[in-house]
N, C-alpha and C. Protein backbone atom coordinates (compact mmCIF):
# COMPACT_ATOMS: atom_id res chain seq x y z
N UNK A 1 -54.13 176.32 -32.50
CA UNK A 1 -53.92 176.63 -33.90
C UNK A 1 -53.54 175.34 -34.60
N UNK A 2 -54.30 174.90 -35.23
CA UNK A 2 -54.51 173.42 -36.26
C UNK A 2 -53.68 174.20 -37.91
N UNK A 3 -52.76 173.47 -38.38
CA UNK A 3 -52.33 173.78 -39.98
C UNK A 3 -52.50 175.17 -40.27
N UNK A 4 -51.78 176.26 -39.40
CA UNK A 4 -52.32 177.59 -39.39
C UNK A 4 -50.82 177.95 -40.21
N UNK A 5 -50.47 179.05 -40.78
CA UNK A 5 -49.46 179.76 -41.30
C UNK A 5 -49.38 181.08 -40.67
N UNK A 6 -48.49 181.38 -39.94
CA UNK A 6 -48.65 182.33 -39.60
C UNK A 6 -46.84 182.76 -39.78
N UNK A 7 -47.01 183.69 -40.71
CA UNK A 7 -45.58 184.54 -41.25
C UNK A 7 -45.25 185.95 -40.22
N UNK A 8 -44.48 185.92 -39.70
CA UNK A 8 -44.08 187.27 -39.26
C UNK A 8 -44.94 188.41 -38.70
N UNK A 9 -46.25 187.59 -37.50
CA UNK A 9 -46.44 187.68 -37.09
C UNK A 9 -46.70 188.88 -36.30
N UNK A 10 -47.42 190.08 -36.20
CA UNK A 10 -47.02 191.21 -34.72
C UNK A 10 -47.67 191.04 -33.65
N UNK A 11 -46.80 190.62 -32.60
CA UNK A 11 -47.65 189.63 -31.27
C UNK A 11 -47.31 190.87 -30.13
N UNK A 12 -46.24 192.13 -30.35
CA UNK A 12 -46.42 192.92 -29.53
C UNK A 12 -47.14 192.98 -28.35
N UNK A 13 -46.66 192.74 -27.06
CA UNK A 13 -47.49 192.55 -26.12
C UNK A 13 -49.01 191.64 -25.89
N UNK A 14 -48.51 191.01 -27.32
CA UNK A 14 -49.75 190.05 -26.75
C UNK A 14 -49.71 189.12 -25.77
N UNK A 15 -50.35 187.85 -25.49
CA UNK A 15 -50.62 187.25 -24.41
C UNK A 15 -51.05 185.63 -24.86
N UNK A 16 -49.49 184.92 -24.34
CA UNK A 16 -50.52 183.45 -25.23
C UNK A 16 -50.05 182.43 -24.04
N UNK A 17 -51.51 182.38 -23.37
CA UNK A 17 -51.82 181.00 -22.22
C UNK A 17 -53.04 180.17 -22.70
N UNK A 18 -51.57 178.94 -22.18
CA UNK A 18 -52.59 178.16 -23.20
C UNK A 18 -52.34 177.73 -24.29
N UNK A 19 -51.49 177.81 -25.48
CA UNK A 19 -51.45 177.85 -26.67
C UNK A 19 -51.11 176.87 -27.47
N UNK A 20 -51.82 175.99 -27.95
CA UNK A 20 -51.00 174.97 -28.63
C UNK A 20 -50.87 174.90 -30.66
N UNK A 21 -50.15 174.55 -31.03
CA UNK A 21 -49.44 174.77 -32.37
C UNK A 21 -49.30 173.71 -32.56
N UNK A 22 -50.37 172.82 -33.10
CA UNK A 22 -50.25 171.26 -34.38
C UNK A 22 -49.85 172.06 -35.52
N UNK A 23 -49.15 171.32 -36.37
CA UNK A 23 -48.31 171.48 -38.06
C UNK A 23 -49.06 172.84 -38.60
N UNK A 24 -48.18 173.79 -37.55
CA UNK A 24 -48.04 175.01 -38.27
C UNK A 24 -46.79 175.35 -38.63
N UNK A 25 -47.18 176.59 -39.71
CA UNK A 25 -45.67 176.99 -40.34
C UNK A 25 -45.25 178.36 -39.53
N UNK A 26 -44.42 178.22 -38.41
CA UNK A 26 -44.40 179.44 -37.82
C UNK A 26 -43.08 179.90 -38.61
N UNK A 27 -42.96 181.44 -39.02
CA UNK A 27 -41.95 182.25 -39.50
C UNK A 27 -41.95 183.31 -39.22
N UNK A 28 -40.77 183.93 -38.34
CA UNK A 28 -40.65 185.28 -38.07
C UNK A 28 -41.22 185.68 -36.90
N UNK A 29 -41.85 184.39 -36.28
CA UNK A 29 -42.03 184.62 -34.35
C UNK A 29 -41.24 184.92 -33.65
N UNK A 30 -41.67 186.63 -33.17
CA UNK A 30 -40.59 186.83 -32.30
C UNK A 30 -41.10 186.75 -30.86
N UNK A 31 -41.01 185.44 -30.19
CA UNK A 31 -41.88 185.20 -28.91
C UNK A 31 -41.63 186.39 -27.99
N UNK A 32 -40.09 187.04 -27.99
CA UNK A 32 -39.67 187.73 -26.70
C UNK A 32 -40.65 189.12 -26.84
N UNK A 33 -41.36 189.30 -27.53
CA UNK A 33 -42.30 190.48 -27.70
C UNK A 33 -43.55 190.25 -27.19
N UNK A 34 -44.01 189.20 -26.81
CA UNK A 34 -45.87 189.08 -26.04
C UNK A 34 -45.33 189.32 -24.58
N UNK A 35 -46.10 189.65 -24.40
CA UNK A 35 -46.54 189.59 -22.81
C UNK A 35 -46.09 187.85 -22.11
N UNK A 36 -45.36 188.63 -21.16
CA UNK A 36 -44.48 187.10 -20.78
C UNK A 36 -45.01 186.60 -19.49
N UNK A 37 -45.93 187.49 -18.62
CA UNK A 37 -46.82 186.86 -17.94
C UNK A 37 -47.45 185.75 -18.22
N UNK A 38 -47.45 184.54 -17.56
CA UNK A 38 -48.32 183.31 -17.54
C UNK A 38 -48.07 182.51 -19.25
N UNK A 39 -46.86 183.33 -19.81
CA UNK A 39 -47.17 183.01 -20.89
C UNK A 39 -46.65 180.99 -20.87
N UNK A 40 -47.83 180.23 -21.74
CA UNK A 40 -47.72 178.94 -21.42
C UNK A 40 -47.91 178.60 -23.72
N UNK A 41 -46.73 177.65 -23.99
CA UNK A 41 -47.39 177.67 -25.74
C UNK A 41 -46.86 176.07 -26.01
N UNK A 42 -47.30 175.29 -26.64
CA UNK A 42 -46.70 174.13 -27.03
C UNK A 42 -46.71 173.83 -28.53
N UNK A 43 -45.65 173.13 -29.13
CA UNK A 43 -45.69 173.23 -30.69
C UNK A 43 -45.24 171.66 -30.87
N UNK A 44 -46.45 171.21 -31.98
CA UNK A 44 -46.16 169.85 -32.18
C UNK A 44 -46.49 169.82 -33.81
N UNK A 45 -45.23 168.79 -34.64
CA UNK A 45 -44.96 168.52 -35.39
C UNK A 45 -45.21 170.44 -36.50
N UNK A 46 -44.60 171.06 -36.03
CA UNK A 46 -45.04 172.51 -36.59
C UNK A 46 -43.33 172.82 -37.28
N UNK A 47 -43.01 174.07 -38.18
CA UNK A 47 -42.06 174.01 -39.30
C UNK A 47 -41.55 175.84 -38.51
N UNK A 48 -40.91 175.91 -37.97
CA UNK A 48 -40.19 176.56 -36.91
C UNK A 48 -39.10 177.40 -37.55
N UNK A 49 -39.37 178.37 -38.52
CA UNK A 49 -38.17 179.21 -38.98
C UNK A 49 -37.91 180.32 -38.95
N UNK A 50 -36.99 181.31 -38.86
CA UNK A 50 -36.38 182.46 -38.69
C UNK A 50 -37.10 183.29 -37.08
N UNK A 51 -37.13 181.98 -35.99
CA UNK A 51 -37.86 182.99 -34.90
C UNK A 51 -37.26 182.70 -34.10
N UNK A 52 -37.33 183.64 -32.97
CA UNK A 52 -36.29 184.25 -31.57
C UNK A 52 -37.48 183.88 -30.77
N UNK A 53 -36.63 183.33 -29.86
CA UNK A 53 -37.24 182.96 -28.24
C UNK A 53 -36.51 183.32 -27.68
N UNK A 54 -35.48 184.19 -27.60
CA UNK A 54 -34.66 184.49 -26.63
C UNK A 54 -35.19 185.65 -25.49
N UNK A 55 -34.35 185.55 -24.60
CA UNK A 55 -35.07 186.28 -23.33
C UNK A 55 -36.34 185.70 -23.15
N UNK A 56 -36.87 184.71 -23.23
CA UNK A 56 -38.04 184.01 -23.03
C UNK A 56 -37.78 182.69 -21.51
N UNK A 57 -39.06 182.91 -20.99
CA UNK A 57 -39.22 181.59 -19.36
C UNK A 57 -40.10 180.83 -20.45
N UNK A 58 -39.63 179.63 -21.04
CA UNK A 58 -40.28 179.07 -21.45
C UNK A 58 -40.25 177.34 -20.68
N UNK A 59 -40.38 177.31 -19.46
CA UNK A 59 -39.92 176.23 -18.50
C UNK A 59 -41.40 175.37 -19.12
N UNK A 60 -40.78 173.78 -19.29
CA UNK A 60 -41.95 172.72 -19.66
C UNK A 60 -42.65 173.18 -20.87
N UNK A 61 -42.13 173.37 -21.97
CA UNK A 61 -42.71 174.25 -22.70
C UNK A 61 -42.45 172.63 -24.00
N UNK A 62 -42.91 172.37 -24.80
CA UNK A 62 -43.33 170.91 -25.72
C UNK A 62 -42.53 171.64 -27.41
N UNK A 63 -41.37 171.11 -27.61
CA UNK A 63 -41.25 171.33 -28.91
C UNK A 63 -41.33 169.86 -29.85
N UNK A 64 -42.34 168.81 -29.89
CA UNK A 64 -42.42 167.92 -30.61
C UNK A 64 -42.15 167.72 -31.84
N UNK A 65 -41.55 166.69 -32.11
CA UNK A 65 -41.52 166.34 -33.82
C UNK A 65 -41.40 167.59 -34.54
N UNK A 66 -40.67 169.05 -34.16
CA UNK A 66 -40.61 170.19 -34.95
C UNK A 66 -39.17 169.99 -35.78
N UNK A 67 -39.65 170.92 -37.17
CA UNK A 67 -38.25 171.46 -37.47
C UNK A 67 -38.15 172.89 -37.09
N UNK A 68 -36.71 173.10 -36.92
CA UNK A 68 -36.29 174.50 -36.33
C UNK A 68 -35.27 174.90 -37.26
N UNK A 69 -35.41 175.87 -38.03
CA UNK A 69 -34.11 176.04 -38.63
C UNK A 69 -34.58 177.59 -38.56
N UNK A 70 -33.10 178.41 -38.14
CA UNK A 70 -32.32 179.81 -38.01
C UNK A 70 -33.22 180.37 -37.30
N UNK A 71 -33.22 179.83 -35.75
CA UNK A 71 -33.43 179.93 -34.62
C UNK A 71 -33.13 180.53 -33.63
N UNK A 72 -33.34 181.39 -32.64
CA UNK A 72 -32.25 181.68 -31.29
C UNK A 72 -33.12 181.39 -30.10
N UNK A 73 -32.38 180.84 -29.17
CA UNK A 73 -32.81 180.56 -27.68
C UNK A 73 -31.74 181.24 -27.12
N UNK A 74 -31.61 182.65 -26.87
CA UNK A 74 -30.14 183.27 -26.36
C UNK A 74 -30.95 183.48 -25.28
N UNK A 75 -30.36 183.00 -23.97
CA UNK A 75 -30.92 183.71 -22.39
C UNK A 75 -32.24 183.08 -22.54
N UNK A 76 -32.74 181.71 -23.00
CA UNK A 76 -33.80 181.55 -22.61
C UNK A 76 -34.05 180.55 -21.92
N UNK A 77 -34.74 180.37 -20.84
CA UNK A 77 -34.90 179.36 -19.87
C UNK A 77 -36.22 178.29 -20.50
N UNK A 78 -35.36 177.27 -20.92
CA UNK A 78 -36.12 175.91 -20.81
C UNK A 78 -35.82 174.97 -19.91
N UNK A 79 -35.96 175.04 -18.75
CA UNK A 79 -36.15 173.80 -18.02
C UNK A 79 -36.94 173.15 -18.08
N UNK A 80 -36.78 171.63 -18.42
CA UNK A 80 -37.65 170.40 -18.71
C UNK A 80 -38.42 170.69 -19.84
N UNK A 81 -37.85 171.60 -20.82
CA UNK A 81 -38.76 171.34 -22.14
C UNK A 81 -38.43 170.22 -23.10
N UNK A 82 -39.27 169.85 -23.61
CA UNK A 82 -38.92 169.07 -24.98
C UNK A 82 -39.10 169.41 -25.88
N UNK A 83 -37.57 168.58 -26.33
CA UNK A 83 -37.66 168.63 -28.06
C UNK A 83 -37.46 167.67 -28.62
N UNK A 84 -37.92 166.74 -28.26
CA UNK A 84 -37.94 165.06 -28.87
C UNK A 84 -38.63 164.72 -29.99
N UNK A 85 -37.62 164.09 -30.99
CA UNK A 85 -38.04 164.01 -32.52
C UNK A 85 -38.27 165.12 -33.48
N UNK A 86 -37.14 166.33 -32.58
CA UNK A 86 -37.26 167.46 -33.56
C UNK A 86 -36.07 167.40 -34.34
N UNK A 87 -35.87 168.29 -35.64
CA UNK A 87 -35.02 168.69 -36.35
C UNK A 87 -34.13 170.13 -36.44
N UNK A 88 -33.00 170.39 -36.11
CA UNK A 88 -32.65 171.69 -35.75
C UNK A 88 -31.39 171.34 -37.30
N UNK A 89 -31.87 172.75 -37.75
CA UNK A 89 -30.66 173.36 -38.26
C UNK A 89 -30.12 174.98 -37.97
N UNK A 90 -29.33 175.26 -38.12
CA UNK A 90 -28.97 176.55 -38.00
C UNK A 90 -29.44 177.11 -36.87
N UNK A 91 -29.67 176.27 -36.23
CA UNK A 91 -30.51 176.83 -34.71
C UNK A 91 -29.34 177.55 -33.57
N UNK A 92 -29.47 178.69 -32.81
CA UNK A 92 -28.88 178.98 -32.14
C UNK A 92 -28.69 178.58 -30.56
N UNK A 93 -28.40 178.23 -29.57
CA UNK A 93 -28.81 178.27 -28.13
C UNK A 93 -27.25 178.66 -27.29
N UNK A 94 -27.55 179.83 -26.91
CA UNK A 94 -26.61 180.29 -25.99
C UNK A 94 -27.11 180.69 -24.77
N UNK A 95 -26.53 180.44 -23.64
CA UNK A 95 -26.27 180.84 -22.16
C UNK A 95 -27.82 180.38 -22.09
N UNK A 96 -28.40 179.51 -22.53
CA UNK A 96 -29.86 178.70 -22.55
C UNK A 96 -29.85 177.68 -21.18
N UNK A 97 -30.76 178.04 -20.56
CA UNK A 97 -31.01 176.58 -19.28
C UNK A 97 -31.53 176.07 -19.62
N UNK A 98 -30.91 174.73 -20.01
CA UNK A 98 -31.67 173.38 -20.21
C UNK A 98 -31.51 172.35 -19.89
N UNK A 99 -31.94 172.74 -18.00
CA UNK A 99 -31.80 171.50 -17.27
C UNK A 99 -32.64 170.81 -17.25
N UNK A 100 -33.00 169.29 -17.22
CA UNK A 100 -33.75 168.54 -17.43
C UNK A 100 -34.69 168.64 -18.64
N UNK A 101 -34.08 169.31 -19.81
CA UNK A 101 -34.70 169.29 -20.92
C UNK A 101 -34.40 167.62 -21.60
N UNK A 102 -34.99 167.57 -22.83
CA UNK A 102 -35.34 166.06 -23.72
C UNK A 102 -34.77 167.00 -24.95
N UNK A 103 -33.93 166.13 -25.04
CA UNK A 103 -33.31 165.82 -26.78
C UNK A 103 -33.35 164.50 -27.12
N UNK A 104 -34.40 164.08 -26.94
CA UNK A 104 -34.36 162.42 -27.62
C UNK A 104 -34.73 162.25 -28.70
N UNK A 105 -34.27 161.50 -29.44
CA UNK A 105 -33.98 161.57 -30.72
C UNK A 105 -34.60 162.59 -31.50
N UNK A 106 -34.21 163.61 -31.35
CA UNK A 106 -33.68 164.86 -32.17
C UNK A 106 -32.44 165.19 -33.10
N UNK A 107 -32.46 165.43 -33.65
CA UNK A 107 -31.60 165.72 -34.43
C UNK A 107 -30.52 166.91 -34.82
N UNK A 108 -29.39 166.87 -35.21
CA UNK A 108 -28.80 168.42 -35.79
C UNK A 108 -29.05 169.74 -34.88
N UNK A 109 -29.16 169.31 -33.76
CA UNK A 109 -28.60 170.39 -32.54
C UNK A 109 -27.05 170.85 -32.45
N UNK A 110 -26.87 171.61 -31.99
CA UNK A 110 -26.06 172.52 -31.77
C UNK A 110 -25.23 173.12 -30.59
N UNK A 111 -25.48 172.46 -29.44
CA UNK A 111 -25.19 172.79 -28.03
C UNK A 111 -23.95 173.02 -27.23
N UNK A 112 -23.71 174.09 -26.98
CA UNK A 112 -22.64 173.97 -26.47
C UNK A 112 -22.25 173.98 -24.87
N UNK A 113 -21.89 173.04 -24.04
CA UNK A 113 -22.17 172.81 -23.12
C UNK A 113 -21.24 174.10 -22.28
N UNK A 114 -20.17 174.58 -22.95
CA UNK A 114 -19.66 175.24 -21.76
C UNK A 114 -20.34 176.85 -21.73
N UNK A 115 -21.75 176.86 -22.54
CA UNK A 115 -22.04 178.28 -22.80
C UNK A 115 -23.79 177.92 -22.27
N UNK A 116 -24.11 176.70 -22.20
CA UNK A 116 -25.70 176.74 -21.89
C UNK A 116 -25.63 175.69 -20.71
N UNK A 117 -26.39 175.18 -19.70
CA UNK A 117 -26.52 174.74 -18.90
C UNK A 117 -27.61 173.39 -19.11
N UNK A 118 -26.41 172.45 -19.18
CA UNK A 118 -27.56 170.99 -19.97
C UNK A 118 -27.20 170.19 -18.55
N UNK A 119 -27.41 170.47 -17.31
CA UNK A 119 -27.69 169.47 -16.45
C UNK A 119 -28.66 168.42 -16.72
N UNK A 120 -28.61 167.69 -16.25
CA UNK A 120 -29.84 166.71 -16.00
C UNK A 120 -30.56 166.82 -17.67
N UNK A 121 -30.47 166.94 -18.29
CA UNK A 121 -30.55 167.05 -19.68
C UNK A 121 -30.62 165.47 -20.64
N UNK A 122 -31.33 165.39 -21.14
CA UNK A 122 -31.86 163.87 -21.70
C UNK A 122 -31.04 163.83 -23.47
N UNK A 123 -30.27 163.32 -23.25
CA UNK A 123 -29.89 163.43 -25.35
C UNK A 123 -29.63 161.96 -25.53
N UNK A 124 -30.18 161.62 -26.92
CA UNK A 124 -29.77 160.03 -27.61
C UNK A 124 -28.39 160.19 -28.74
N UNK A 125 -28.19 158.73 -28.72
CA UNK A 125 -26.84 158.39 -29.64
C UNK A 125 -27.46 158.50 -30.53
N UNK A 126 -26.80 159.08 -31.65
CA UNK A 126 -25.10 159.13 -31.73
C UNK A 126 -25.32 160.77 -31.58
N UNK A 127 -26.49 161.29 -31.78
CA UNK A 127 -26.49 163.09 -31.43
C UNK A 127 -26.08 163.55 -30.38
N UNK A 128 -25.99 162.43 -29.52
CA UNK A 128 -25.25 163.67 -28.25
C UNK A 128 -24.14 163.83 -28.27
N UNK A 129 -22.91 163.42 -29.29
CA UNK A 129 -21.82 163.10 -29.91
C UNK A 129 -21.79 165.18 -30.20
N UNK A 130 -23.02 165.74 -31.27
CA UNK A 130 -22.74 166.90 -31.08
C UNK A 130 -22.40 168.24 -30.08
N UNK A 131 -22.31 167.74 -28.78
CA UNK A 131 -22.67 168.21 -27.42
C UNK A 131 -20.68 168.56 -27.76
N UNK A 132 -20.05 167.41 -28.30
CA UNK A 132 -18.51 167.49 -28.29
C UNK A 132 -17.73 168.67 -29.82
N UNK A 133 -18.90 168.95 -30.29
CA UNK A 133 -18.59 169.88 -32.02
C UNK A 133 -17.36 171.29 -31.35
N UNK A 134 -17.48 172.01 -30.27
CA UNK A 134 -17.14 172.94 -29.68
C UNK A 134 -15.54 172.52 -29.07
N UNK A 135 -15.32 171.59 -28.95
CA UNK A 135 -14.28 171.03 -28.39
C UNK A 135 -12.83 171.14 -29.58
N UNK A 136 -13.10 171.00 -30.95
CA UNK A 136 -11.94 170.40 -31.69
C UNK A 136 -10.98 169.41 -31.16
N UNK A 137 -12.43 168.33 -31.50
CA UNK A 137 -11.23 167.13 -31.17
C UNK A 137 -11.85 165.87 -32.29
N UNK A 138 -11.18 165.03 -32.76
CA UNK A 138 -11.72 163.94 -33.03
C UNK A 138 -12.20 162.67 -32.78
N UNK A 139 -13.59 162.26 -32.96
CA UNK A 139 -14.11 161.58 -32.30
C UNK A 139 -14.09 160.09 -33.47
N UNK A 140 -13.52 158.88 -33.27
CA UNK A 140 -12.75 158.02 -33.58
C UNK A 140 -13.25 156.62 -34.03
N UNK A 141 -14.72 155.91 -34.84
CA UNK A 141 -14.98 154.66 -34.48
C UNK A 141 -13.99 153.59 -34.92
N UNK A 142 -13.40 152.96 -34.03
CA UNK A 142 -12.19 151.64 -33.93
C UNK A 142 -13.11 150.23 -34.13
N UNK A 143 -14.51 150.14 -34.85
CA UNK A 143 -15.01 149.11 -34.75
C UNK A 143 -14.24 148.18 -35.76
């Protein structure tokens, strides 16, 4: 799907292997509803809003150069996905595996380490600074 719009979507048991998403406007994807067999989707430089991936195996799964805003990844397994050079706002991720996932230079994530599983997990300065938002503490530059 090349510059496709696709709003709120009914994917009900559908089936997407295979799938790739250049600069689309996805809104209102609710992934946890297709058919989760074999399901394989990648999204590059695409505009990512009001959709649930949660309860989703989305292991190696490509979120490039996306923005994501009012998002959920609740219970969803990304191992080794990327999201390098994406933009998150309002994005959710709880009890999310994201071991050996890529946050390189991404932006305005949200993560909270003692609720999602960021082993082996790739993040750049100064954003991985947000990894500490959950803590209440202050973080100090003495330059």
């Amino acid at each position: 799907f090349i510059e496709c719009n696709l709003s709120n979507p009914q994917i009900k048991q559908s089936k997407f292997s295979r799938v790739h998403f250049a600069k689309c406007k996805l809104m209102g994807l609710n992934l946890y509803k297709c058919n989760q067999f074999s399901l394989e989707v990648s999204f590059e430089k695409c505009k990512i809003s009001s959709c649930n991936f949660s309860d989703v195996h989305m292991k190696n799964t490509e979120f490039i150069e996306c923005t994501i805003v009012d998002s959920f990844f609740e219970n969803t397994m990304l191992i080794e996905a990327s999201f390098e050079g994406s933009r998150f706002n309002n994005t959710l991720f709880h009890n999310a595996n994201l071991n050996g996932a890529s946050f390189c230079n991404a932006e305005g994530y949200n993560i909270d380490p003692r609720v999602n599983d960021v082993r082996k997990a790739k993040f750049s300065v100064p954003e991985v600074l947000n990894l500490l938002s959950g803590f209440d503490i202050q973080i100090v530059d003495e330059e």
